[in-house]
Protein backbone atom coordinates (compact mmCIF):
# COMPACT_ATOMS: atom_id res chain seq x y z
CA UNK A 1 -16.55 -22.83 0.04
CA UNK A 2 -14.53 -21.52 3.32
CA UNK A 3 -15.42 -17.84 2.23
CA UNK A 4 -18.75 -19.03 1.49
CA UNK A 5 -19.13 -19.61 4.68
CA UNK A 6 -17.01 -16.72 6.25
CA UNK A 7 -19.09 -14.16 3.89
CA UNK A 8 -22.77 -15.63 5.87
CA UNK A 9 -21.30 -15.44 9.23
CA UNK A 10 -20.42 -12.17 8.34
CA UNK A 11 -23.90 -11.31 7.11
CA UNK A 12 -25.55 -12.81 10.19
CA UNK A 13 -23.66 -10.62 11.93
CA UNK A 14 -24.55 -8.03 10.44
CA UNK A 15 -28.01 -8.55 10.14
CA UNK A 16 -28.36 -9.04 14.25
CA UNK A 17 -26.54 -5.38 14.51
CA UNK A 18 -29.53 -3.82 12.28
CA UNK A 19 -31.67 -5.36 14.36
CA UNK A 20 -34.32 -3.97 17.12
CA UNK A 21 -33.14 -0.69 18.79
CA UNK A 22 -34.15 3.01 18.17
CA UNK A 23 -32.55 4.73 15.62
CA UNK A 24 -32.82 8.75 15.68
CA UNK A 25 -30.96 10.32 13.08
CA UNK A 26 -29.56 13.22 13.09
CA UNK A 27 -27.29 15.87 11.04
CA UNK A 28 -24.56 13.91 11.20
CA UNK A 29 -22.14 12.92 8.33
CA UNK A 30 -20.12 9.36 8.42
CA UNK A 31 -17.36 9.28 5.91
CA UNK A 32 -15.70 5.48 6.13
CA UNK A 33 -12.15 4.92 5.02
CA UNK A 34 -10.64 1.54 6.19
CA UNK A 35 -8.15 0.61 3.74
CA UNK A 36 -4.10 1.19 3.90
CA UNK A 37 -1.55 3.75 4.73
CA UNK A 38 -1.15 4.73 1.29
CA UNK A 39 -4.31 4.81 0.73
CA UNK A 40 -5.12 7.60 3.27
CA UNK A 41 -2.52 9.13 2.38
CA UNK A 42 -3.46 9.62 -0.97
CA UNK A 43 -7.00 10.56 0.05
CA UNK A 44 -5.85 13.28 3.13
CA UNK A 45 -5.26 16.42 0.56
CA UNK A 46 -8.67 15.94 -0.63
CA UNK A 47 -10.28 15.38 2.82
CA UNK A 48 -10.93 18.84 3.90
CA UNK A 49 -12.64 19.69 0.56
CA UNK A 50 -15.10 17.01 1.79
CA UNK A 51 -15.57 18.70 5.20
CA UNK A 52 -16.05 21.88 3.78
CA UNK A 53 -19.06 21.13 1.81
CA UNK A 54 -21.93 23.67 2.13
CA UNK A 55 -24.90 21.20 1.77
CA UNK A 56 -23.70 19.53 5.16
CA UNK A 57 -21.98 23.02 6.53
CA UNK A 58 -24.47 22.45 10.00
CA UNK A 59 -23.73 18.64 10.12
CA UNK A 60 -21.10 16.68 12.65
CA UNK A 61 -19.03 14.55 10.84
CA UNK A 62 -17.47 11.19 12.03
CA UNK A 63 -14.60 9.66 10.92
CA UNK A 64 -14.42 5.87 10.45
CA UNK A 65 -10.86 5.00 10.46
CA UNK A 66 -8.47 2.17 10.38
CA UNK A 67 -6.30 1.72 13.26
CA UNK A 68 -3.10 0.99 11.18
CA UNK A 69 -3.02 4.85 10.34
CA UNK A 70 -4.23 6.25 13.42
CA UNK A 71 -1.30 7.94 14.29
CA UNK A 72 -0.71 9.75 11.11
CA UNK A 73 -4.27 11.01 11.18
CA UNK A 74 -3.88 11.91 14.91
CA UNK A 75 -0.23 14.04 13.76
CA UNK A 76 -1.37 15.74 10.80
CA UNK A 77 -5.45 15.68 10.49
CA UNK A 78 -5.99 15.48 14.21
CA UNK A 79 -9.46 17.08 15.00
CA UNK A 80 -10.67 17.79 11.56
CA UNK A 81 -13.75 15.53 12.25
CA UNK A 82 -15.77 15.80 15.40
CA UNK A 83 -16.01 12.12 16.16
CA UNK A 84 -13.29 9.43 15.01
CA UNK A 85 -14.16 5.85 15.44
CA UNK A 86 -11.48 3.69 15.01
CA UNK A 87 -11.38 0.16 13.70
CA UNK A 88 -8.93 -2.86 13.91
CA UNK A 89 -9.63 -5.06 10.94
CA UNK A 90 -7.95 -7.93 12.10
CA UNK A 91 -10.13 -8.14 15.09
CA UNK A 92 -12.79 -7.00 12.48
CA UNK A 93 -11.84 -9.82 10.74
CA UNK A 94 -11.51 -12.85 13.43
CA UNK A 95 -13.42 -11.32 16.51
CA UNK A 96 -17.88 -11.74 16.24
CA UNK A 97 -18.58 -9.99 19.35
CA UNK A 98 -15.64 -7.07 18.78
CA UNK A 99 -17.51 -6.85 14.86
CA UNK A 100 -20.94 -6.89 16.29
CA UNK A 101 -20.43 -4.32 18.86
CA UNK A 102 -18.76 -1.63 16.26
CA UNK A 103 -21.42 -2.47 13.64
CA UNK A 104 -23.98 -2.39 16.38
CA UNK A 105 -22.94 1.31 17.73
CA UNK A 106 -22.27 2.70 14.11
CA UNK A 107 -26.28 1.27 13.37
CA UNK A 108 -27.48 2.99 16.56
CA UNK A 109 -25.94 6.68 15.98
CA UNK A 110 -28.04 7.76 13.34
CA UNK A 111 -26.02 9.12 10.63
CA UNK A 112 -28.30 11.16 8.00
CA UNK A 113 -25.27 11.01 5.20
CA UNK A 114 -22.93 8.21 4.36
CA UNK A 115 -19.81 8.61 2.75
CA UNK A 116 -17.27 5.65 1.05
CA UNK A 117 -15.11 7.13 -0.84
CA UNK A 118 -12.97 3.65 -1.15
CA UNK A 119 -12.77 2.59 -4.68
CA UNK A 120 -11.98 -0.60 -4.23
CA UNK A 121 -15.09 -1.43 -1.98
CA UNK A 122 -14.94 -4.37 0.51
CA UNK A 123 -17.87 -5.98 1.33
CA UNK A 124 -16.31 -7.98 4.25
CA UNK A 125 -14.84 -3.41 5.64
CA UNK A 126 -16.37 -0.96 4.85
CA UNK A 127 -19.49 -1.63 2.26
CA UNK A 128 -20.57 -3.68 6.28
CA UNK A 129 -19.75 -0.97 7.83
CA UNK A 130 -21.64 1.67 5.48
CA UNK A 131 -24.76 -1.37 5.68
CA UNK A 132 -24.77 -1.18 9.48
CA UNK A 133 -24.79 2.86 9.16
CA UNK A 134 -28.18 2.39 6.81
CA UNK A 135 -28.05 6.65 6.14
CA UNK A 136 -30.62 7.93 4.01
CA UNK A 137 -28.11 9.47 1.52
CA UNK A 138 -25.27 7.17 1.23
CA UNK A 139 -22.53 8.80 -1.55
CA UNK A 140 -19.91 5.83 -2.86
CA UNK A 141 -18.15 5.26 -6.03
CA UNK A 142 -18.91 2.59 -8.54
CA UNK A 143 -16.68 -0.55 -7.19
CA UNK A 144 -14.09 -1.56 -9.08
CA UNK A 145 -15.16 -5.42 -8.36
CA UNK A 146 -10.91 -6.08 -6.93
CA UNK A 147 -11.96 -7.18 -3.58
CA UNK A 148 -15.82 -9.33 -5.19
CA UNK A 149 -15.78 -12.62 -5.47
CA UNK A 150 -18.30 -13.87 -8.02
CA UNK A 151 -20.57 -15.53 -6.21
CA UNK A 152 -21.24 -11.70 -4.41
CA UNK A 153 -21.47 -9.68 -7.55
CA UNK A 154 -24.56 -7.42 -7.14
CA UNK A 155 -24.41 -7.71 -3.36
CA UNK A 156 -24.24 -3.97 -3.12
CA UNK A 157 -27.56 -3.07 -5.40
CA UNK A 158 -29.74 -0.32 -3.39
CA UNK A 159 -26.95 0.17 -1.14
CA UNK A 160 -25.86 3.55 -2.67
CA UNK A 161 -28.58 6.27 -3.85
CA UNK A 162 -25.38 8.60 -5.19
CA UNK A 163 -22.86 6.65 -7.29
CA UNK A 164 -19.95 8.23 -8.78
CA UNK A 165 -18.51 6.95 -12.07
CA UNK A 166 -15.31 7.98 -12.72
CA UNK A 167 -13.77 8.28 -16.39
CA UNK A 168 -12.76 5.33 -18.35
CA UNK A 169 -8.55 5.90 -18.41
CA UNK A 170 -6.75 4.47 -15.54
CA UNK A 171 -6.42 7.24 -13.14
CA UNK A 172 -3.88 7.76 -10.35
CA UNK A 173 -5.59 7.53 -7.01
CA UNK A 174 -5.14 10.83 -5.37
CA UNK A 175 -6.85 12.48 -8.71
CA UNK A 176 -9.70 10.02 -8.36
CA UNK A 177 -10.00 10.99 -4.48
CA UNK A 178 -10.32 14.74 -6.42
CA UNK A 179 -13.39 13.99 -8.67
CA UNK A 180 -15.17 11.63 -6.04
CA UNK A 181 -14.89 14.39 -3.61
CA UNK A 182 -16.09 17.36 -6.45
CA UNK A 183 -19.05 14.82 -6.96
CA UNK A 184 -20.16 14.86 -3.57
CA UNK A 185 -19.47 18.45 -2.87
CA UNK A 186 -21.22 19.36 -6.34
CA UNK A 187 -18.40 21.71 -7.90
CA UNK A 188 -14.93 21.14 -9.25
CA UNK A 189 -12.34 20.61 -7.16
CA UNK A 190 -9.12 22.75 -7.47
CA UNK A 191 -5.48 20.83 -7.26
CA UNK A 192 -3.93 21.90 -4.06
CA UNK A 193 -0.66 21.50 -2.29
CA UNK A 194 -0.49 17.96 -1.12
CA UNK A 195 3.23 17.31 0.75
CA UNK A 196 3.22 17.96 4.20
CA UNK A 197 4.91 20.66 5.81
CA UNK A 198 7.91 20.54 7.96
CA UNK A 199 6.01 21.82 11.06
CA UNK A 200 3.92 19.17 10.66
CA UNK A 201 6.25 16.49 11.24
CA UNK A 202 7.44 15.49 15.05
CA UNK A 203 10.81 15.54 16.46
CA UNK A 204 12.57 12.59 15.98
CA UNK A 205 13.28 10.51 19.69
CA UNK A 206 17.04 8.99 17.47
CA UNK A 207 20.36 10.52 16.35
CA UNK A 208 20.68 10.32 12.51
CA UNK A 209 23.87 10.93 10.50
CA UNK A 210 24.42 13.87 8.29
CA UNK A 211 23.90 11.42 5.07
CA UNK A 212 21.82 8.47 5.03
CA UNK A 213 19.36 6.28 2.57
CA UNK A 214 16.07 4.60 4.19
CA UNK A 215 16.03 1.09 3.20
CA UNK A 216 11.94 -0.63 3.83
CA UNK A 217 12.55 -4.21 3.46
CA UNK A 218 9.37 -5.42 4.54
CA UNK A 219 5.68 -5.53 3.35
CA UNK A 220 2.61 -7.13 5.02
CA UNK A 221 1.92 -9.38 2.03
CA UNK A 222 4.30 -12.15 1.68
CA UNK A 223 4.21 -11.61 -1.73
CA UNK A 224 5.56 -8.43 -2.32
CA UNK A 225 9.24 -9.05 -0.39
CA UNK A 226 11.97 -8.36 -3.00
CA UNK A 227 14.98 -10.44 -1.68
CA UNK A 228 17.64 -9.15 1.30
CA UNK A 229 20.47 -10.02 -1.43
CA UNK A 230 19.16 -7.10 -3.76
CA UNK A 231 18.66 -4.32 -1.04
CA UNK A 232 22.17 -5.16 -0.07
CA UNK A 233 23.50 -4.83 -3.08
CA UNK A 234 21.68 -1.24 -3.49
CA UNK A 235 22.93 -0.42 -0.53
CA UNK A 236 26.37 -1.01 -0.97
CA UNK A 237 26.67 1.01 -3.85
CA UNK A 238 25.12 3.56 -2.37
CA UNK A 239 27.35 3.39 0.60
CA UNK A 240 30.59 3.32 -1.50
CA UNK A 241 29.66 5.73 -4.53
CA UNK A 242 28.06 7.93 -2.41
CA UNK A 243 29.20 7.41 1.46
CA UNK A 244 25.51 7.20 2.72
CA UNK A 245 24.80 5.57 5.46
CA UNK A 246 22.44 2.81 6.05
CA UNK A 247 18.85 3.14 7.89
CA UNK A 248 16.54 -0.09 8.10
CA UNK A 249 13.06 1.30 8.43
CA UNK A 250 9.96 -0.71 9.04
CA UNK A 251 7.09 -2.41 11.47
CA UNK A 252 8.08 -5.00 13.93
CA UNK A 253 6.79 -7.39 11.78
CA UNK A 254 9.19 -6.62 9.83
CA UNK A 255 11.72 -7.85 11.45
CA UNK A 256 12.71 -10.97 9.60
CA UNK A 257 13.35 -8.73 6.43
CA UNK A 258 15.94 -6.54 8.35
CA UNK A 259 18.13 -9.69 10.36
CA UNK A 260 17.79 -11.08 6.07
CA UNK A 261 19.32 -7.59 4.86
CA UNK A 262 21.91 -7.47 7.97
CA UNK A 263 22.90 -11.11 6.93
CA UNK A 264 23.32 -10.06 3.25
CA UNK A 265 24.82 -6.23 3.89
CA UNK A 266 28.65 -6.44 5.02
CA UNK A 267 28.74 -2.53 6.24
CA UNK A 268 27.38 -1.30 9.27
CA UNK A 269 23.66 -0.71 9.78
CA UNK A 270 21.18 1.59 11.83
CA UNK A 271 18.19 -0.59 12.30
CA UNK A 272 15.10 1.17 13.39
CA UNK A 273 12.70 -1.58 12.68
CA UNK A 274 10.00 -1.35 15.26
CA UNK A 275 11.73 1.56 17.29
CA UNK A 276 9.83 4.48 15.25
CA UNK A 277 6.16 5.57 15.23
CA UNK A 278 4.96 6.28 11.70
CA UNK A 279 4.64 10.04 11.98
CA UNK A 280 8.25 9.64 12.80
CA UNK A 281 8.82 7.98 10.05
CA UNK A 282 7.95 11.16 8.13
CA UNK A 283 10.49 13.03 10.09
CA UNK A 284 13.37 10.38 9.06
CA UNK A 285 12.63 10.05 5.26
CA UNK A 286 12.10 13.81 5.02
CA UNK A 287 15.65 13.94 6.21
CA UNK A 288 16.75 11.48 3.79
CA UNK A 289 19.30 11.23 0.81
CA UNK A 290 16.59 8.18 -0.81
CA UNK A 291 14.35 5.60 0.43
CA UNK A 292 13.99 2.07 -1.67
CA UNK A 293 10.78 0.02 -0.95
CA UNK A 294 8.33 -2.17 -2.60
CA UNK A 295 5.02 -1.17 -3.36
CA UNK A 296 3.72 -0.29 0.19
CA UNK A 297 2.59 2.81 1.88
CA UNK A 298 5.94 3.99 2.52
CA UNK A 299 6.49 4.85 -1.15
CA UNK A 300 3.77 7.64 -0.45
CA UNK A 301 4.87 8.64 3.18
CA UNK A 302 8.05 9.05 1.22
CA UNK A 303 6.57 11.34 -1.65
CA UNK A 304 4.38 13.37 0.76
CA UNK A 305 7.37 14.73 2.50
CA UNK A 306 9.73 15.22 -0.93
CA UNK A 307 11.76 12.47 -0.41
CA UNK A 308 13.62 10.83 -3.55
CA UNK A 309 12.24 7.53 -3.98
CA UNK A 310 13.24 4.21 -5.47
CA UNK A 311 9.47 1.67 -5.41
CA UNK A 312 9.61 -1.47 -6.67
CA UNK A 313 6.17 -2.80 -8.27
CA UNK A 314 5.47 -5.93 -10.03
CA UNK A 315 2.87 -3.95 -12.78
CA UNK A 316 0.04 -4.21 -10.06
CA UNK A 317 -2.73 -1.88 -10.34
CA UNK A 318 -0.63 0.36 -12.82
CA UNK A 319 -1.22 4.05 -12.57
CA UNK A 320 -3.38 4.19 -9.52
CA UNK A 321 -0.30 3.72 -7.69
CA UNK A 322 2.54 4.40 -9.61
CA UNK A 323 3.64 5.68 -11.30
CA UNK A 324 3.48 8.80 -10.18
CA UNK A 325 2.03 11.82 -12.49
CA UNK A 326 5.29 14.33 -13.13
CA UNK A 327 2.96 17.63 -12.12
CA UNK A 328 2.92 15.85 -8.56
CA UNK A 329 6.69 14.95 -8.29
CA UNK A 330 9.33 13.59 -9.89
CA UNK A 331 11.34 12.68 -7.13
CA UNK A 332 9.42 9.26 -6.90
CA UNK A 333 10.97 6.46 -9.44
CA UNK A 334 8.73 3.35 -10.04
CA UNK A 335 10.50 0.43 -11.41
CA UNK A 336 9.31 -2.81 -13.25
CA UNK A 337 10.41 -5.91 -14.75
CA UNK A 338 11.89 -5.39 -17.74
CA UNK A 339 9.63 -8.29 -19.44
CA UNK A 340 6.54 -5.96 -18.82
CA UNK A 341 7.68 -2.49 -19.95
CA UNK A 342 5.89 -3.30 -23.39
CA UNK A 343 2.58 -3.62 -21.93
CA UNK A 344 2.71 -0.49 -20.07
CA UNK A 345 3.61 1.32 -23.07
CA UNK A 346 -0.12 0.39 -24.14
CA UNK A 347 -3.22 1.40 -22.63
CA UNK A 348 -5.34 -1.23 -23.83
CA UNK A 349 -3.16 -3.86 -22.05
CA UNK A 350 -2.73 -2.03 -19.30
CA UNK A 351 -6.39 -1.84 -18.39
CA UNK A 352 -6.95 -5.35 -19.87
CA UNK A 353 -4.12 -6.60 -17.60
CA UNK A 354 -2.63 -4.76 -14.86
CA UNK A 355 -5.71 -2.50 -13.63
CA UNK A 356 -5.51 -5.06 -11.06
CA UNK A 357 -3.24 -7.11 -8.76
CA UNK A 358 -0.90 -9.40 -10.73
CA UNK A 359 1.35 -12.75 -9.88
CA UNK A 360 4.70 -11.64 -11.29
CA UNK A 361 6.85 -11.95 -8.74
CA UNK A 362 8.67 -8.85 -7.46
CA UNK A 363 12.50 -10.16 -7.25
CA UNK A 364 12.12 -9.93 -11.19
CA UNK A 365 13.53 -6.53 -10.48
CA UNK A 366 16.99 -6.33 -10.94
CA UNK A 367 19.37 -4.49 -8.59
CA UNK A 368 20.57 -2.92 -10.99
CA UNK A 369 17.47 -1.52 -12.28
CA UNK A 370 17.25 0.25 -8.99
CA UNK A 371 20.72 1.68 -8.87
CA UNK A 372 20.16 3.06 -12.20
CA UNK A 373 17.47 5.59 -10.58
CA UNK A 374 19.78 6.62 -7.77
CA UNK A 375 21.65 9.77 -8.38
CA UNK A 376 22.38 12.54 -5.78
């Protein structure tokens, strides 16, 4: 009933934004992306292709970004688009007159083309956002229903005049990001180089030693923390088999995970939770021996620059995310409970149960399914 609730305040909102005011569009393109890190990051090699397209060659395009990646865009992609508007979704989220006013401006600007190329569309992000726009051709892909509740199913109808539908097999997210952006340019899309360059990345502000393993203990959901007793453990065999030294990445919100892993991990430690910027976070893993994470974004900033990478998943959304396709890399390992292995083996179960999020708790990893994948 609260998100009942939540989901008309919302509306309201939006509603009043649409409202009154003189709208003059012009050739001007609004492509929205608000979900994660890895998300962008996964949709970046395929982002110029979309700027590039000839039906829109005279048109200014506008970025609509989320904040939690800004940097990154502003280090590797800075000034491919014209405008960038940038939005904080927790202030999205809690704030009325901070939601209003972005809705508000993006409603008054006049965009002749909309473009969501989010597969799993939010109605509460970016399908309000794309709403507020209200462009005459608004491109999207057919949802995927992960973030719908069912009391909003069909909330989107007329919202879209150009709907993708992408094939039926589960498809790893940067080659969806391909055939969404072929569909809106009109031709196929050739596979491109998609790691970033070293003289892309920034200088890093720290002193590093010659050898050293990233470990990401953290995660913004609660529920995807694999315990501080079993990155210790990786990391002390790491340390003693292979003399690497120890690097605690992460936000500062992640800062209960490291003082867990420092309580856990006997050997010294380099803790840079909080100190590094994310595009500097590129710099270190690039320079790294191995990084071991859950399933969060860092698993892909980890993969764009070639690192070798340990993830940890719980079956979750199986092969958008991980594991990863061998013609990408094969530096990136994804791990999973043993008692699921079976079902991935099948693709019927897979898309019958793990196309989306599940509840099996990640610390059903082993530690010593992890060191198994770790050899220099």
């Amino acid at each position: 009933m609260f998100n009942r609730w939540k989901d008309i305040l919302y509306d309201l909102i939006g509603q009043l934004a649409r409202r009154g005011g003189t709208v003059q569009r012009s050739q001007r393109v609004l492509v929205v992306r608000l979900d994660e890190i890895g998300d962008y990051m996964l949709w970046r090699p395929v982002m110029r292709h979309l700027l590039a397209t000839e039906a829109f060659a005279s048109s200014e395009w506008t970025l609509c970004g989320n904040t939690s990646w800004r940097s990154l865009y502003e280090q590797l992609d800075g000034g491919s688009f014209q405008q960038v508007i940038w939005i904080d979704k927790l202030r999205f989220k809690k704030e009325l007159r901070y939601r209003y006013r972005v809705l508000r401006d993006i409603h008054l600007a006049g965009y002749e083309v909309v473009i969501n190329p989010t597969y799993s569309r939010d109605k509460r992000n970016d399908d309000a956002v794309v709403l507020a726009a209200a462009g005459k051709e608004v491109y999207g892909m057919v949802a995927n229903l992960e973030n719908c509740r069912k009391y909003e199913r069909g909330y989107d109808e007329g919202m879209y005049n150009h709907l993708f539908c992408g094939p039926e097999e589960v498809l790893f997210e940067l080659d969806r990001n391909r055939l969404f952006a072929a569909y809106v340019v009109g031709k196929p899309i050739e596979k491109s180089d998609w790691q970033i360059r070293d003289e892309q990345l920034p200088t890093l502000s720290v002193a590093l030693p010659q050898k050293y393993m990233v470990i990401f203990p953290g995660s913004r959901s609660a529920k995807r923390i694999w315990p501080a007793a079993y990155f210790a453990r990786v990391a002390a065999h790491c340390r003693q088999q292979f003399g690497w030294e120890i690097v605690l990445c992460g936000g500062p919100a992640d800062a209960i995970y490291a003082a867990a892993f420092k309580a856990a991990f006997t050997g010294e430690v380099i803790d840079l939770i909080g100190v590094t910027r994310l595009p500097e976070l590129l710099t270190i893993l690039r320079g790294a021996e191995w990084l071991v994470t859950v399933d969060t974004g860092s698993v892909h900033l980890g993969a764009a620059v070639g690192c070798r990478v340990t993830g940890i998943f719980n079956g979750s959304q199986y092969g958008r995310f991980s594991p990863y396709p061998k013609e990408l890399t094969e530096k990136v390992h994804s791990v999973y409970p043993l008692s699921i292995i079976p079902d991935l083996q099948q693709s019927e179960v897979i898309r019958s149960q793990y196309l989306y999020t599940v509840d099996l708790p990640y610390e059903s990893v082993q530690p010593e399914q992890v060191i198994n994948t770790i050899k220099p």
